[in-house]
N, C-alpha and C. Protein backbone atom coordinates (compact mmCIF):
# COMPACT_ATOMS: atom_id res chain seq x y z
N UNK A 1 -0.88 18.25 -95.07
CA UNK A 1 -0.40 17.39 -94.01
C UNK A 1 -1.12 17.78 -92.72
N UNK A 2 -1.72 16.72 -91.91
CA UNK A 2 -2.26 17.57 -90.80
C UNK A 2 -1.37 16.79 -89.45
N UNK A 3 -1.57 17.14 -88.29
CA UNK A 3 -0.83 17.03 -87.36
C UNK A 3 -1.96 15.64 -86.52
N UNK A 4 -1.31 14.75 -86.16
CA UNK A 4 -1.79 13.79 -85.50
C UNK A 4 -1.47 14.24 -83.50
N UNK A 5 -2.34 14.49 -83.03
CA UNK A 5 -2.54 14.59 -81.72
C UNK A 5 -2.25 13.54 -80.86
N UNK A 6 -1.67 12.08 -81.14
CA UNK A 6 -1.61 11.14 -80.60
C UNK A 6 -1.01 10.78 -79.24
N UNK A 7 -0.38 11.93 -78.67
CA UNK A 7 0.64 11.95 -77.46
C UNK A 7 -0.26 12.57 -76.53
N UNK A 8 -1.23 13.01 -76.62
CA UNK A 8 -1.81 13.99 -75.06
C UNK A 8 -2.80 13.02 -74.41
N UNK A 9 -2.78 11.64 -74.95
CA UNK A 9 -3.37 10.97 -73.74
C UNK A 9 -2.72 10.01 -72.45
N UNK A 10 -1.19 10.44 -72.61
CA UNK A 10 -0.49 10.12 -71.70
C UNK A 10 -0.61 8.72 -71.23
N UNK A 11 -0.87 7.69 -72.14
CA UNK A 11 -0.98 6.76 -71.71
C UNK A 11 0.64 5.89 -71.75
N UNK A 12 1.46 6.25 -71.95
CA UNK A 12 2.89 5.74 -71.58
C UNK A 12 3.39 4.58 -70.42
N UNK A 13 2.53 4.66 -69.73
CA UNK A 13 3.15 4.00 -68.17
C UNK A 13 3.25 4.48 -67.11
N UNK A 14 3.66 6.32 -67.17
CA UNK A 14 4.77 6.52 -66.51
C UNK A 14 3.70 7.15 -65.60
N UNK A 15 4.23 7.79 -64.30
CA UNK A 15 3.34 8.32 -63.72
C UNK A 15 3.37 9.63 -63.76
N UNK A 16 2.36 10.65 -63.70
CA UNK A 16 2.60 12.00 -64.08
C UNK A 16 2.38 12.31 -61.74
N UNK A 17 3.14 13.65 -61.84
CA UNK A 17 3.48 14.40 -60.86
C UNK A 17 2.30 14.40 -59.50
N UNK A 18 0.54 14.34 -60.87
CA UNK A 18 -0.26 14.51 -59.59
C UNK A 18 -0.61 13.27 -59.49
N UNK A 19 -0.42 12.07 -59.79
CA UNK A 19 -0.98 11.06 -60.25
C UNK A 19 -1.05 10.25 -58.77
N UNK A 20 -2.33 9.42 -57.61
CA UNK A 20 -2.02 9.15 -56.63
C UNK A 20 -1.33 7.77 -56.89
N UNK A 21 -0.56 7.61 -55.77
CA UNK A 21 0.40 6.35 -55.76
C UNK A 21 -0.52 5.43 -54.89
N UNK A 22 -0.16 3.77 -55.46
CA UNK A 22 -0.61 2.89 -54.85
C UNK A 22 -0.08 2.63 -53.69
N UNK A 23 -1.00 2.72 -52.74
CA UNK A 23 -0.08 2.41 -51.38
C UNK A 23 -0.69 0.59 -50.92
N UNK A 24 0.48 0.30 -50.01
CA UNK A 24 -0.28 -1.20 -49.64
C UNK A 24 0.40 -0.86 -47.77
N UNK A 25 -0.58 -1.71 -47.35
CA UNK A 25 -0.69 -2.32 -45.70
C UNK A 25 0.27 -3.24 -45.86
N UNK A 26 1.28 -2.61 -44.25
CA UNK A 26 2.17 -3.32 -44.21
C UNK A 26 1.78 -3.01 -42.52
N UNK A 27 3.15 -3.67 -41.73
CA UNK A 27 3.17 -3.67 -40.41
C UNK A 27 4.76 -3.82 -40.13
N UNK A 28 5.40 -2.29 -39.67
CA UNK A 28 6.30 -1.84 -39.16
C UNK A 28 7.52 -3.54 -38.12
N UNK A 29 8.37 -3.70 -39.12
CA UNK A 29 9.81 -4.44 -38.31
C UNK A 29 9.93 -4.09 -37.40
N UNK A 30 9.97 -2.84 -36.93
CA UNK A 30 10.50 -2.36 -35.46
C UNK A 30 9.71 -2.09 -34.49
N UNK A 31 8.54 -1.43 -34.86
CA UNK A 31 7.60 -1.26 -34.04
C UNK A 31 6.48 -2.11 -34.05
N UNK A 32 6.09 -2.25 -35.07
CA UNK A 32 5.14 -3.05 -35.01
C UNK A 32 3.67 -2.29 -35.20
N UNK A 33 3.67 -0.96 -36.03
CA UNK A 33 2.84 -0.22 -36.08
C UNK A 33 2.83 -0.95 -37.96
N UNK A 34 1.02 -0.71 -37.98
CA UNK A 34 0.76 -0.53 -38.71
C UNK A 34 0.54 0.60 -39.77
N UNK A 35 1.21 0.22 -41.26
CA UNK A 35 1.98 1.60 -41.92
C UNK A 35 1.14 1.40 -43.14
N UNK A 36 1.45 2.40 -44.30
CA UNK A 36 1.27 1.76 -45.96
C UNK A 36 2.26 2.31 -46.58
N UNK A 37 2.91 1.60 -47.72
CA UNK A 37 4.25 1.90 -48.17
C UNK A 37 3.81 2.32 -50.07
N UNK A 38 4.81 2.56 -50.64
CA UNK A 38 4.28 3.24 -51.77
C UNK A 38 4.73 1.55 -52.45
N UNK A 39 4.87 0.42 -52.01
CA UNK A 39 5.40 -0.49 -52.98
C UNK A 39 4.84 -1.69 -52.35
N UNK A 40 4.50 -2.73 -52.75
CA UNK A 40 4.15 -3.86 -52.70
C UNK A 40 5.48 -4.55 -51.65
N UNK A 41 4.95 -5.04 -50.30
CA UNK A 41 6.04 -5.75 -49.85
C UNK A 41 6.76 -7.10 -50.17
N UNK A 42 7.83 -7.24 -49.82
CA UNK A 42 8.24 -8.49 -50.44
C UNK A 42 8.29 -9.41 -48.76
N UNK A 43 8.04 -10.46 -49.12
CA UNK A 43 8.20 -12.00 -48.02
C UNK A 43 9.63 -11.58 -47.76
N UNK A 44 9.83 -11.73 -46.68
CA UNK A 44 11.28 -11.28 -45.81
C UNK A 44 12.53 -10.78 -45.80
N UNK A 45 11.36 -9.54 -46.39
CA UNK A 45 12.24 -8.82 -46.25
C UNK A 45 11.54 -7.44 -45.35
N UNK A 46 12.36 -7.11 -44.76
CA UNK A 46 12.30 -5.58 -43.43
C UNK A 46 11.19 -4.75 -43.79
N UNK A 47 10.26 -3.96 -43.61
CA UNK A 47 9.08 -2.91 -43.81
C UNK A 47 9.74 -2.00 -42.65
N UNK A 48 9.41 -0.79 -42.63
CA UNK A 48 9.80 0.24 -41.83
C UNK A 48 8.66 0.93 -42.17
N UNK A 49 7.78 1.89 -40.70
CA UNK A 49 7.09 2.70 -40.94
C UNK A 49 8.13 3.95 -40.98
N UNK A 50 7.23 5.58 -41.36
CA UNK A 50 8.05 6.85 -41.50
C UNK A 50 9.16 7.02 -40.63
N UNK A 51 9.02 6.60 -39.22
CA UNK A 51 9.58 7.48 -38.02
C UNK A 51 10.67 6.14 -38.00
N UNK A 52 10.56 4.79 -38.34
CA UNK A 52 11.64 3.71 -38.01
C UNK A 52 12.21 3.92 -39.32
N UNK A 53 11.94 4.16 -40.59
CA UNK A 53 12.66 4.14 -41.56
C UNK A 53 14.10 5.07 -41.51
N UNK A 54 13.62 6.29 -40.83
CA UNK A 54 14.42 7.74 -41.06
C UNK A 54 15.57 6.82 -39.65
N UNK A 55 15.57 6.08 -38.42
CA UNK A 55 16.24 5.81 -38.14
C UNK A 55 17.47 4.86 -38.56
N UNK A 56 16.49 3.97 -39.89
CA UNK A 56 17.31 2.93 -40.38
C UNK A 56 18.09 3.54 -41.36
N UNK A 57 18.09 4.56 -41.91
CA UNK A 57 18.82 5.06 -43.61
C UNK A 57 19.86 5.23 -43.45
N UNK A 58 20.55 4.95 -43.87
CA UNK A 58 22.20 5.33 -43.92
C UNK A 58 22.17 6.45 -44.09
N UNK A 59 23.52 7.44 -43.42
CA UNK A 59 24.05 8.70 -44.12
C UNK A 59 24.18 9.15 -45.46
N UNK A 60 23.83 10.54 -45.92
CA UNK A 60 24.15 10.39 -47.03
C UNK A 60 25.15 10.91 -47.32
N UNK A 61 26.12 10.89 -48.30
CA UNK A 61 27.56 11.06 -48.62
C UNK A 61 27.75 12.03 -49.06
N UNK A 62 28.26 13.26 -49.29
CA UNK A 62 28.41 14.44 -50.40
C UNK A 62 29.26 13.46 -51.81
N UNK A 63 30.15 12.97 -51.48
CA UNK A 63 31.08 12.63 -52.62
C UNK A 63 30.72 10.83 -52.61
N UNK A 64 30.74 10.61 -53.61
CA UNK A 64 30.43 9.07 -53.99
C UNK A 64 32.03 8.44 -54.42
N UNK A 65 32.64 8.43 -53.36
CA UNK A 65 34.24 7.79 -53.20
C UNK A 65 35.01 8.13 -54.44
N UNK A 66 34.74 9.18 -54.86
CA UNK A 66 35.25 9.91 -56.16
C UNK A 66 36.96 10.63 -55.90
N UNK A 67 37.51 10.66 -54.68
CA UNK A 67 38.36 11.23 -54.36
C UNK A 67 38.67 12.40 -54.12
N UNK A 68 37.42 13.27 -54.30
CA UNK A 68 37.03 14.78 -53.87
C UNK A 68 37.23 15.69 -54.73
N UNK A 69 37.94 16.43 -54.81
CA UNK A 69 37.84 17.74 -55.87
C UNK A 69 38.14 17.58 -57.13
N UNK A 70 37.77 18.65 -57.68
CA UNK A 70 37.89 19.20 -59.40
C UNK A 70 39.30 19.03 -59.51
N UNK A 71 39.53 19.28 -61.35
CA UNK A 71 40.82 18.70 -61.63
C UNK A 71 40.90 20.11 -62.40
């Protein structure tokens, strides 16, 4: 029986860790600076560059309305 090698060309889809990301040209909602985002923009909807995004994000929550502690 011999062993088929068929998995180490990583061709799956997925993206591996060093793999560079597609970036695209966009132009910042708030400012109006020109940015590139890791995703294809969509028709109207909001773009945020780095520094307007971190103002727009919501808080983040420790507990996800779970009612808090262990049982």
């Amino acid at each position: 029986m011999s062993y088929d090698d068929s998995g180490s060309g990583n061709d799956s889809g997925g993206r591996g860790y060093g793999a560079p990301r597609e970036m695209h040209k966009a132009v910042c909602s708030d400012c109006g600076k020109e940015c590139e985002v890791p995703f294809k923009p969509t028709e109207g909807k909001p773009v945020y560059c780095r520094d307007c995004f971190q103002k727009h994000r919501k808080p983040r929550r420790d507990s996800y309305g779970g009612g808090g502690g262990r049982y």
